[in-house]
PDB file of N, CA and C in Angstrom:
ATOM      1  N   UNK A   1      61.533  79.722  83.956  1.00  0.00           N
ATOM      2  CA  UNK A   1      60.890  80.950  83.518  1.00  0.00           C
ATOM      3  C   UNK A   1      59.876  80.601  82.436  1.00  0.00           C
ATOM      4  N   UNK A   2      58.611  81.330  82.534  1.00  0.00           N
ATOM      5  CA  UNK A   2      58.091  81.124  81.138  1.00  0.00           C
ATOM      6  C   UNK A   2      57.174  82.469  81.002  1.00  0.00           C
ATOM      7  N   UNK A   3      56.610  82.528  79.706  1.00  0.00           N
ATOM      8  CA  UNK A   3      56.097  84.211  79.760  1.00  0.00           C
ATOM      9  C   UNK A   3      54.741  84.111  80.378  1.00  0.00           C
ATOM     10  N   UNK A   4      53.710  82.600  80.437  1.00  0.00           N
ATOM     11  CA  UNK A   4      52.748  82.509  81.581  1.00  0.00           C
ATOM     12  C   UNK A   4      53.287  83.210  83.154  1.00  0.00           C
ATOM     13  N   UNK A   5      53.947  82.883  83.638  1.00  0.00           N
ATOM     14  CA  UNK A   5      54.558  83.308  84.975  1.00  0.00           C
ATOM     15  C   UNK A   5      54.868  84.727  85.120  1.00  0.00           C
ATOM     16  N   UNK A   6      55.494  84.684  83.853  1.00  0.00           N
ATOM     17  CA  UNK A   6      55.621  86.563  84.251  1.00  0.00           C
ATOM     18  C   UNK A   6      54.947  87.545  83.555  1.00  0.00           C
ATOM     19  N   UNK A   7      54.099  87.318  82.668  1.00  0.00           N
ATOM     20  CA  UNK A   7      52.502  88.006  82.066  1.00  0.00           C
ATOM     21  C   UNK A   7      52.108  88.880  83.232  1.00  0.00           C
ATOM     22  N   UNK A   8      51.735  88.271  84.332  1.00  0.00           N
ATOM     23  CA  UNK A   8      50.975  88.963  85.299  1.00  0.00           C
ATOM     24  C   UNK A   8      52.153  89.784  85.964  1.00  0.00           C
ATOM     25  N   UNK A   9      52.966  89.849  86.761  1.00  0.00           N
ATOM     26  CA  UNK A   9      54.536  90.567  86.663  1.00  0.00           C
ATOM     27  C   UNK A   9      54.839  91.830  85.924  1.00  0.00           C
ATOM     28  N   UNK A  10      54.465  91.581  84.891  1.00  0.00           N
ATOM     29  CA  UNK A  10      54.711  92.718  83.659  1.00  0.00           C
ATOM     30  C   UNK A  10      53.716  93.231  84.057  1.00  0.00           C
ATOM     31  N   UNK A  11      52.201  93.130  83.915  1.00  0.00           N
ATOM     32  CA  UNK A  11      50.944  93.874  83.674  1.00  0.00           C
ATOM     33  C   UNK A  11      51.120  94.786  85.113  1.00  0.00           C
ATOM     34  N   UNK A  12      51.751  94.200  86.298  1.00  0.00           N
ATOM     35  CA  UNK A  12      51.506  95.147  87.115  1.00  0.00           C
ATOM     36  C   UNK A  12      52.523  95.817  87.622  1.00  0.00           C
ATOM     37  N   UNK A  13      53.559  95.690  86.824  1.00  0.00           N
ATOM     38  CA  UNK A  13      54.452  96.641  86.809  1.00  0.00           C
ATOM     39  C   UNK A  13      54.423  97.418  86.091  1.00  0.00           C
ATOM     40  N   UNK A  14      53.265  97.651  84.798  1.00  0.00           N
ATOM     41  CA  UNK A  14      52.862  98.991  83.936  1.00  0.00           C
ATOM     42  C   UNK A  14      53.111  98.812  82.392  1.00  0.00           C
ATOM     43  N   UNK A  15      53.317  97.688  82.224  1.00  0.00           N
ATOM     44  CA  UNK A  15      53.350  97.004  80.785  1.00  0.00           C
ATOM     45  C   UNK A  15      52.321  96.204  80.433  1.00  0.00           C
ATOM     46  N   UNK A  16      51.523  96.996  79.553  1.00  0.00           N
ATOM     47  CA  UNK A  16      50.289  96.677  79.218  1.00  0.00           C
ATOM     48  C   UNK A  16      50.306  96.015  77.772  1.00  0.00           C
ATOM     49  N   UNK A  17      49.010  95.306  77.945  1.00  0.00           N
ATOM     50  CA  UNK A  17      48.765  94.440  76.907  1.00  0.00           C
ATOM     51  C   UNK A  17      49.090  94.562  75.417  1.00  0.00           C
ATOM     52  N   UNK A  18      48.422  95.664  74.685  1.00  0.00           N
ATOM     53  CA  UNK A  18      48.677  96.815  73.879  1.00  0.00           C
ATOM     54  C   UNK A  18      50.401  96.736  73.209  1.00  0.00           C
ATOM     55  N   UNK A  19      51.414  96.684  74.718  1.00  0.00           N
ATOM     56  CA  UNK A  19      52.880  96.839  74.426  1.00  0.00           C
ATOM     57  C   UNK A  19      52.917  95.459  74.005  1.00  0.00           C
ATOM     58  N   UNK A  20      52.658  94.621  74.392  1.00  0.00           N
ATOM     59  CA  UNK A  20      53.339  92.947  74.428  1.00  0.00           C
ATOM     60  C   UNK A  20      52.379  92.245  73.562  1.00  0.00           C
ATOM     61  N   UNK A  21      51.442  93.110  72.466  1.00  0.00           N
ATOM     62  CA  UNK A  21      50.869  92.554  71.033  1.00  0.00           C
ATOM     63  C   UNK A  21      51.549  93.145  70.062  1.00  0.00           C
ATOM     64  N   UNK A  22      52.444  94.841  70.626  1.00  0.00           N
ATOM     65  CA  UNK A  22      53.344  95.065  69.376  1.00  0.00           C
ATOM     66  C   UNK A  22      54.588  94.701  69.278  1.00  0.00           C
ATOM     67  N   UNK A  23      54.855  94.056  71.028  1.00  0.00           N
ATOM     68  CA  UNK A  23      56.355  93.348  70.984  1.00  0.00           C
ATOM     69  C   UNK A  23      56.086  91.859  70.232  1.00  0.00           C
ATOM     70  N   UNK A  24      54.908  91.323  69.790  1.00  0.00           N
ATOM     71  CA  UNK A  24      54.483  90.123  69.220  1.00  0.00           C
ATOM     72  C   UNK A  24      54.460  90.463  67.502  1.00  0.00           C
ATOM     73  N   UNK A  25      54.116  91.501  67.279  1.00  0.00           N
ATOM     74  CA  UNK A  25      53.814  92.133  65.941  1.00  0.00           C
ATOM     75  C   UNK A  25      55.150  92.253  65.139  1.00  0.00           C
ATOM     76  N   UNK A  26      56.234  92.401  66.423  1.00  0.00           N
ATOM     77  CA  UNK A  26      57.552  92.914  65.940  1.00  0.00           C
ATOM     78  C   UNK A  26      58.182  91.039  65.590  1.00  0.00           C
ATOM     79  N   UNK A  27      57.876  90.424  65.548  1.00  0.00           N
ATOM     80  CA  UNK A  27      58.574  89.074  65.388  1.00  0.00           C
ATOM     81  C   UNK A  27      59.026  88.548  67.010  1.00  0.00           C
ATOM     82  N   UNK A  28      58.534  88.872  67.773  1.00  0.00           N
ATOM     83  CA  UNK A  28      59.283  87.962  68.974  1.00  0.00           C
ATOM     84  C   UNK A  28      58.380  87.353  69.386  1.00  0.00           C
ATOM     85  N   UNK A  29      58.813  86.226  69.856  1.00  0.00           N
ATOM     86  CA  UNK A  29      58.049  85.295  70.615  1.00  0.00           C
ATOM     87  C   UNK A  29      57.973  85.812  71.974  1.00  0.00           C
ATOM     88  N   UNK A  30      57.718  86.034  72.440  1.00  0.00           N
ATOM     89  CA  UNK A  30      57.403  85.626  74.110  1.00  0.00           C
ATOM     90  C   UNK A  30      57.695  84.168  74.610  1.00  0.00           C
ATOM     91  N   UNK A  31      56.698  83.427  74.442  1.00  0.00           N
ATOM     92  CA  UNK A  31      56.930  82.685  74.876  1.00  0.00           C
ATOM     93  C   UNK A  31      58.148  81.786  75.162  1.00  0.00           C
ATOM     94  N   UNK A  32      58.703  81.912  73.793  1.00  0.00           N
ATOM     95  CA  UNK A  32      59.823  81.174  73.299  1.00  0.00           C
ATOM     96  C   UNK A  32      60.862  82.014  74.067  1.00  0.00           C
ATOM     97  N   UNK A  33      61.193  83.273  74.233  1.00  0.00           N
ATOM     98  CA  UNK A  33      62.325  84.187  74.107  1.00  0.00           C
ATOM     99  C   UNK A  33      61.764  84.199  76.155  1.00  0.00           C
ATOM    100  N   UNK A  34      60.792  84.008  76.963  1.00  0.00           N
ATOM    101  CA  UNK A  34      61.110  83.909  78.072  1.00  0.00           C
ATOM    102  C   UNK A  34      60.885  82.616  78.913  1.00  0.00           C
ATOM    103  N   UNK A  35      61.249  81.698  77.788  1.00  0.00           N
ATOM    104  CA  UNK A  35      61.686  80.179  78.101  1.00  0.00           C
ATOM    105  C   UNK A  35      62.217  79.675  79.705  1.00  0.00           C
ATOM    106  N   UNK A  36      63.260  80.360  79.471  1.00  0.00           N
ATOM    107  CA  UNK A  36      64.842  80.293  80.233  1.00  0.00           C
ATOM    108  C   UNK A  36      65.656  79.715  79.414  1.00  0.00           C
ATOM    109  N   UNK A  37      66.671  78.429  79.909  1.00  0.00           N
ATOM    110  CA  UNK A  37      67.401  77.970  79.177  1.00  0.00           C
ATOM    111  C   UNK A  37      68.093  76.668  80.009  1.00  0.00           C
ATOM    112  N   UNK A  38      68.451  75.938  79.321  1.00  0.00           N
ATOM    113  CA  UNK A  38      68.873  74.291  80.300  1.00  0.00           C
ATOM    114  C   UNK A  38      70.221  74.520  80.011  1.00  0.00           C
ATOM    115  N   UNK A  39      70.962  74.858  78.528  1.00  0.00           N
ATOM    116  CA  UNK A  39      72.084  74.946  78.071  1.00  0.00           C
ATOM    117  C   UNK A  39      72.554  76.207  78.161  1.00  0.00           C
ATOM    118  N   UNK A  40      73.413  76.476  79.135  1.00  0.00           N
ATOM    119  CA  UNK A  40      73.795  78.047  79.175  1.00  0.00           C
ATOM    120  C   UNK A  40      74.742  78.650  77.551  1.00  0.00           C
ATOM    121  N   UNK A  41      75.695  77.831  77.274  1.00  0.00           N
ATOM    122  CA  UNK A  41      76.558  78.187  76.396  1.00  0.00           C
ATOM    123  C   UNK A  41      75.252  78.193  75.004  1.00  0.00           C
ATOM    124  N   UNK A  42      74.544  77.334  74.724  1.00  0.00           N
ATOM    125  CA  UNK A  42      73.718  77.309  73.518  1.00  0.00           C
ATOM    126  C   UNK A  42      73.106  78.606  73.361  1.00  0.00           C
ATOM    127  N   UNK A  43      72.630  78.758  74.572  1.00  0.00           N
ATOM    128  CA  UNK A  43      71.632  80.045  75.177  1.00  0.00           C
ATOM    129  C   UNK A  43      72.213  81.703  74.294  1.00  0.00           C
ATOM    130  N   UNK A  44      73.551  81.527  74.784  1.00  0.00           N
ATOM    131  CA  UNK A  44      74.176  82.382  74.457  1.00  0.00           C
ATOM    132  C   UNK A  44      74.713  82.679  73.032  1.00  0.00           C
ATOM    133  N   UNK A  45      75.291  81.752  71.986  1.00  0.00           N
ATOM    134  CA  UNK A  45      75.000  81.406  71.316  1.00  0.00           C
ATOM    135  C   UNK A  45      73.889  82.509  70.302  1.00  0.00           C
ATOM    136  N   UNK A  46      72.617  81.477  70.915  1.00  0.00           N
ATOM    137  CA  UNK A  46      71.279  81.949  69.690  1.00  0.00           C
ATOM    138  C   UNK A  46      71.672  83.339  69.752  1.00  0.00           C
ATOM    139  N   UNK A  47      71.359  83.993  71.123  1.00  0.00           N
ATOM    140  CA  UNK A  47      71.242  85.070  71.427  1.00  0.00           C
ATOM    141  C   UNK A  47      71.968  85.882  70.616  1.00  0.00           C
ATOM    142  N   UNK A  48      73.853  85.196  70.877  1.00  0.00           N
ATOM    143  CA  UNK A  48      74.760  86.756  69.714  1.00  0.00           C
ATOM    144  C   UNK A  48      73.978  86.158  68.280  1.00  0.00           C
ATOM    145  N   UNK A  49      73.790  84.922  67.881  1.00  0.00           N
ATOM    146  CA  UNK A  49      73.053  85.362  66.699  1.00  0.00           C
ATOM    147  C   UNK A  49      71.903  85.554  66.181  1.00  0.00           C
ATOM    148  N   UNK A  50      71.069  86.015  66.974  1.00  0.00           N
ATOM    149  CA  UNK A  50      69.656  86.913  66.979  1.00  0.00           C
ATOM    150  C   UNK A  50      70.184  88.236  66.756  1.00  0.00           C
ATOM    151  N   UNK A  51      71.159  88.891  67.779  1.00  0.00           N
ATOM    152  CA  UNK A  51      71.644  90.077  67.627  1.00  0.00           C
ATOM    153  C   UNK A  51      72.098  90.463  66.295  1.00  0.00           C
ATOM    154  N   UNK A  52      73.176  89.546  65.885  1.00  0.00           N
ATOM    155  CA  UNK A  52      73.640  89.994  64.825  1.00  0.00           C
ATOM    156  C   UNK A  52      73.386  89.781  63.380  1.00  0.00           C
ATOM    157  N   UNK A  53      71.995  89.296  63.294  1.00  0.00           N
ATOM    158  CA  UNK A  53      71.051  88.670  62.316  1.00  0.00           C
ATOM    159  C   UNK A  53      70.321  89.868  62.185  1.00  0.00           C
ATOM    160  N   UNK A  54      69.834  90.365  63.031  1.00  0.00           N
ATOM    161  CA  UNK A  54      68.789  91.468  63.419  1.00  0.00           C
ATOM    162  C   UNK A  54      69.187  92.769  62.241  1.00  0.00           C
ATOM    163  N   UNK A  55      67.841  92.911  61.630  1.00  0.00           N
ATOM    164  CA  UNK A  55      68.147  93.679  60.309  1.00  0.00           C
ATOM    165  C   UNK A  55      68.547  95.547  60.712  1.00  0.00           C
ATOM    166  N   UNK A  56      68.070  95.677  62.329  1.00  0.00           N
ATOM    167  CA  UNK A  56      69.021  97.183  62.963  1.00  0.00           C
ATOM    168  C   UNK A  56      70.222  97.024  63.053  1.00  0.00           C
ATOM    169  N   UNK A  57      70.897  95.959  63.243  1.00  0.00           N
ATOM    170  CA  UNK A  57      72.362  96.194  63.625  1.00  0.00           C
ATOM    171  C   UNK A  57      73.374  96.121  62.336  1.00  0.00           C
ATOM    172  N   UNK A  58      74.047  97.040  62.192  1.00  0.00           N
ATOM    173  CA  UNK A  58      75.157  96.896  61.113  1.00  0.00           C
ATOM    174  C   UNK A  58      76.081  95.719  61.237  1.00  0.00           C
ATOM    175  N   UNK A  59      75.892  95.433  60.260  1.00  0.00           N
ATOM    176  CA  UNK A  59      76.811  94.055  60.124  1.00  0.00           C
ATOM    177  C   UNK A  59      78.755  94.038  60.149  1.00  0.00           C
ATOM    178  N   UNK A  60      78.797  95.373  60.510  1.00  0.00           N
ATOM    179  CA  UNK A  60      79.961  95.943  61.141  1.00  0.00           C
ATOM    180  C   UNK A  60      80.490  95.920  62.849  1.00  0.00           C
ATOM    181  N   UNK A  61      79.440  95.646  62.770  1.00  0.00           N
ATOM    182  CA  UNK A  61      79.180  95.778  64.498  1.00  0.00           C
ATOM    183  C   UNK A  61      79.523  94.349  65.559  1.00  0.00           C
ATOM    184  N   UNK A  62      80.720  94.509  66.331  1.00  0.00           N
ATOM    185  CA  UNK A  62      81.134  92.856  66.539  1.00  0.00           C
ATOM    186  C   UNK A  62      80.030  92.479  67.725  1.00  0.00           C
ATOM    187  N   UNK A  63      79.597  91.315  67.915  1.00  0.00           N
ATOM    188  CA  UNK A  63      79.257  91.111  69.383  1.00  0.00           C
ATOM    189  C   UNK A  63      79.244  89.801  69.360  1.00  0.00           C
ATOM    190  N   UNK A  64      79.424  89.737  70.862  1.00  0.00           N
ATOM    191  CA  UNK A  64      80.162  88.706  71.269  1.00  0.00           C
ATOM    192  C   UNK A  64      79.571  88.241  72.721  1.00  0.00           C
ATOM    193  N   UNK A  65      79.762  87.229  72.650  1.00  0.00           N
ATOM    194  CA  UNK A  65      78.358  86.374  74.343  1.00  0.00           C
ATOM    195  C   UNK A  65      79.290  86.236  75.278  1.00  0.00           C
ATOM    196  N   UNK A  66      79.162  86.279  76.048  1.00  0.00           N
ATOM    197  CA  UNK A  66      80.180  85.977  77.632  1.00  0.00           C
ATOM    198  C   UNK A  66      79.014  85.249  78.850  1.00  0.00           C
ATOM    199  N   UNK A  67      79.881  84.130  79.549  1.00  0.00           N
ATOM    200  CA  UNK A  67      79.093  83.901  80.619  1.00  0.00           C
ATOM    201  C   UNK A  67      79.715  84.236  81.809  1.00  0.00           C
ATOM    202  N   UNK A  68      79.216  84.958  83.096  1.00  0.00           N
ATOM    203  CA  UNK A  68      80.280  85.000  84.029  1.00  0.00           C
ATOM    204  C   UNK A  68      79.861  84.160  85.245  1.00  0.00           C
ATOM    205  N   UNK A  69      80.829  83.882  85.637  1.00  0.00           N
ATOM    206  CA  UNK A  69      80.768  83.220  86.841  1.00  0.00           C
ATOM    207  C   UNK A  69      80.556  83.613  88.205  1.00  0.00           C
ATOM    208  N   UNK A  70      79.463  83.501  88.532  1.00  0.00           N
ATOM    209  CA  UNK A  70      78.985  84.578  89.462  1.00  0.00           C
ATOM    210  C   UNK A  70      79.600  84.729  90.831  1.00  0.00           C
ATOM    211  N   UNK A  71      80.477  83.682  91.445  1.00  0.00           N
ATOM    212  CA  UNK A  71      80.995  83.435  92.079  1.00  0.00           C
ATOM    213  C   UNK A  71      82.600  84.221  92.254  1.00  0.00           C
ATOM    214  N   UNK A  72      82.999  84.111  90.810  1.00  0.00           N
ATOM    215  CA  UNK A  72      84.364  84.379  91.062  1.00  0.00           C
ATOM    216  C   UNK A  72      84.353  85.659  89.994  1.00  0.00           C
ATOM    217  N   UNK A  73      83.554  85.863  89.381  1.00  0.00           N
ATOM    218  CA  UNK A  73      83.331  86.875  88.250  1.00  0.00           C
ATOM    219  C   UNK A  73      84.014  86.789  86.831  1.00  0.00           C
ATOM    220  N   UNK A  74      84.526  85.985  86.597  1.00  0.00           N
ATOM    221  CA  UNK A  74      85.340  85.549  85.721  1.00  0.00           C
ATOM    222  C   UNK A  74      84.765  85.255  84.125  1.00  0.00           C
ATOM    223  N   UNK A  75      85.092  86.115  83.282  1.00  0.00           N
ATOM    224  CA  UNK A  75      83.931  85.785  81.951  1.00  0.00           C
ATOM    225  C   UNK A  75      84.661  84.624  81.030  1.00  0.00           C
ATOM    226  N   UNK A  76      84.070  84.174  80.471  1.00  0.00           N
ATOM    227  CA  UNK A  76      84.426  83.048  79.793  1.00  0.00           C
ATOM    228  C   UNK A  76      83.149  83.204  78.103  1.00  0.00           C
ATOM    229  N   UNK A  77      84.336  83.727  77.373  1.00  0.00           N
ATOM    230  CA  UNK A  77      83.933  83.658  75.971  1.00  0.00           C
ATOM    231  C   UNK A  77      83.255  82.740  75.187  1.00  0.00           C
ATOM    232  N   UNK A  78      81.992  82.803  74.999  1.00  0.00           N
ATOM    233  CA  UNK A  78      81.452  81.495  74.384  1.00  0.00           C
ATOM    234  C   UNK A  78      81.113  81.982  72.588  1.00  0.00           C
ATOM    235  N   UNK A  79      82.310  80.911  71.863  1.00  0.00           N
ATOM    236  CA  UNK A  79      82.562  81.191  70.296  1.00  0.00           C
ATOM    237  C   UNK A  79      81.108  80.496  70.076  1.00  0.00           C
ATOM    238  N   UNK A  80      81.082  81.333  68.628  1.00  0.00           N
ATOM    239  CA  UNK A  80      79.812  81.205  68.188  1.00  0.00           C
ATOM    240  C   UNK A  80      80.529  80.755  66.519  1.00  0.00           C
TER     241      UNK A  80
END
């Protein structure tokens, strides 16, 4: 995945430029954040702690990463 590849994807599905300079304005990368990922468990990881870093969410608020197994559906808790 990278946000070159899906730039054009977005634009013509109705997400315009305009949106994805104030989703840039807001601190996110793009690029970085539609990477993909090589390490699934790491992946997951950043992610609960992006979430729970994130100055909207109350620091009361638990969350927690799961990967499932798509096969058998089975989630598997990845500690952070």
């Amino acid at each position: 995945m990278s946000y070159d590849h899906f730039h054009h994807e977005m634009i013509a599905r109705g997400v315009t430029d305009d949106t994805l300079d104030t989703i840039r304005k807001c601190g996110i990368n793009l690029d970085h954040w539609l990477e993909g990922f090589k390490d699934t468990p790491e992946s997951v990881r950043k992610t609960v702690e992006t979430i729970k870093t994130h100055p909207l969410v109350p620091k009361d608020i638990v969350v927690r990463g799961f990967i499932i197994d798509s096969e058998t559906g089975e989630l598997e808790e990845i500690k952070t």
